[in-house]
Every structure is written in C-alpha cells, then in structure tokens.
Protein backbone atom coordinates (compact mmCIF):
# COMPACT_ATOMS: atom_id res chain seq x y z
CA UNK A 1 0.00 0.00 0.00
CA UNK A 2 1.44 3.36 -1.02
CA UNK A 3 1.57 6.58 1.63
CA UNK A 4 1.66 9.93 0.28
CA UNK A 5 1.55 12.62 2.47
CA UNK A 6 0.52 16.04 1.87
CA UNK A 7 0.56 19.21 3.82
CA UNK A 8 -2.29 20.99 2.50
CA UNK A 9 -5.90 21.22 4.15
CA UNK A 10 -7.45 22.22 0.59
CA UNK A 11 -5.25 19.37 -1.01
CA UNK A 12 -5.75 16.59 1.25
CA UNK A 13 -10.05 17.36 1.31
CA UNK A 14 -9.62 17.15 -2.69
CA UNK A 15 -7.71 13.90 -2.70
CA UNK A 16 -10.05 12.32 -0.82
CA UNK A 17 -13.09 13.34 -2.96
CA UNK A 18 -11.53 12.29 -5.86
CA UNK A 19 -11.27 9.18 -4.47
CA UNK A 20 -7.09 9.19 -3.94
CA UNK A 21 -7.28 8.05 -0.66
CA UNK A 22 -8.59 8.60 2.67
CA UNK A 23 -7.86 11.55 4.99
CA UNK A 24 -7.63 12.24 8.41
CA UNK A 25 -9.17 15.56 9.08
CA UNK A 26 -10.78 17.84 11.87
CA UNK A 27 -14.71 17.42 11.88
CA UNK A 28 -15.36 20.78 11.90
CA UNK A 29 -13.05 21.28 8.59
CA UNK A 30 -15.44 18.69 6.78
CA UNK A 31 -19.22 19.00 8.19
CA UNK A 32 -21.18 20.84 5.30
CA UNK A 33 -18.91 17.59 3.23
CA UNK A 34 -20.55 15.07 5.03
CA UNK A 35 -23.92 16.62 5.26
CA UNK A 36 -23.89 16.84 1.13
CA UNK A 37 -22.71 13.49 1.08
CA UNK A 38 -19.35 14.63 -0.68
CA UNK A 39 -17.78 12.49 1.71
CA UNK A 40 -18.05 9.44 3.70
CA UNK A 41 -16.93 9.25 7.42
CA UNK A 42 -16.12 7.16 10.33
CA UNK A 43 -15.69 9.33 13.58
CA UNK A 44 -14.42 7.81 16.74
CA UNK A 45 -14.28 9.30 19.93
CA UNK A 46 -11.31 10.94 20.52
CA UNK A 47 -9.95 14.29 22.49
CA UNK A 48 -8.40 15.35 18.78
CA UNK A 49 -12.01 15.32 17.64
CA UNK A 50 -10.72 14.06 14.19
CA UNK A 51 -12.87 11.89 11.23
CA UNK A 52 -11.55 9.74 9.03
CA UNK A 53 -12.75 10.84 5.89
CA UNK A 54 -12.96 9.28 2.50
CA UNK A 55 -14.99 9.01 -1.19
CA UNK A 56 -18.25 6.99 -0.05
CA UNK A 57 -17.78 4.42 -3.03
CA UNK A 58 -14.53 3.52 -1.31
CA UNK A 59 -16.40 2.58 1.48
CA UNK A 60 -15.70 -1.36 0.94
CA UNK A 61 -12.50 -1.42 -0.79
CA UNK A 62 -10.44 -3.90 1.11
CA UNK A 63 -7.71 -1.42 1.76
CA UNK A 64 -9.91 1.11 2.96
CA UNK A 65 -11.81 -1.46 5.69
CA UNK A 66 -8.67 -2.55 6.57
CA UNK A 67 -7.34 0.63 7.50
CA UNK A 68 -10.18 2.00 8.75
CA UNK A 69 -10.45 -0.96 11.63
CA UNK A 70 -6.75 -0.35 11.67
CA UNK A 71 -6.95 3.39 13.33
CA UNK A 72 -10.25 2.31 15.19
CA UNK A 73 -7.83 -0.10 17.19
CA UNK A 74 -5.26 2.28 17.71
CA UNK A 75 -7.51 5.33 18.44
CA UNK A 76 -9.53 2.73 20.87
CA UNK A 77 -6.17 2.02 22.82
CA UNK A 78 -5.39 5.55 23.03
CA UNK A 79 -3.37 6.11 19.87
C-alpha cells in the first residue's frame, strides 16, 4: 500500500473526494462535506475530535476497511 503525504488542508479534502485516498481531518473542517454526502466518514471518539474521511464508493474497498479498523484499534487504545 502506497503513503503519500501532503501538507495541504485544501489538497488533502480534494484527494479524498476524488477518491485518492482517505484523509484524516478535523470534523469541523469537513461538516457541510458530510452533510452533502461529498464524503463518507467514520468518527471515533477521541480528544483530537478528528474523522476519518474518504470518497463513499470507497467505502468497501479492502484497503480502505482494513485501515479503517486499523486506526479504530489504535484510536480505541489511546493512539
């Protein structure tokens, strides 16, 4: 699985809509996305108050589940 990192709010939100990937964002950053269902989300408690946020037909790609139960483990064990 390849990692690309990028350092750009406006960037990272775009990649993720397109479907590049999934992106860990602040909730408030992506609400009126989720709301027009531009996005798909998982959110998980967490004192960051972060979603993981990615294209809703991704939703049951294999590498997608997997990392999605991935950072619900780690964010469940205090990550």
């Amino acid at each position: 699985m390849a990692v690309l990192y990028i350092n750009n709010f406006a960037a990272v939100l775009q990649a993720a809509m397109d479907g590049g990937g999934i992106a860990l964002v602040r909730s408030l950053l992506v609400s009126d996305d989720l709301k027009a269902g531009r996005l798909s989300d998982i959110s998980i408690p967490s004192p960051l108050a972060y979603y993981l946020v990615y294209r809703a037909e991704s939703c049951n790609l294999p590498q997608v589940c997997a990392f999605r139960e991935r950072m619900k483990v780690e964010w469940q064990e205090g990550y």
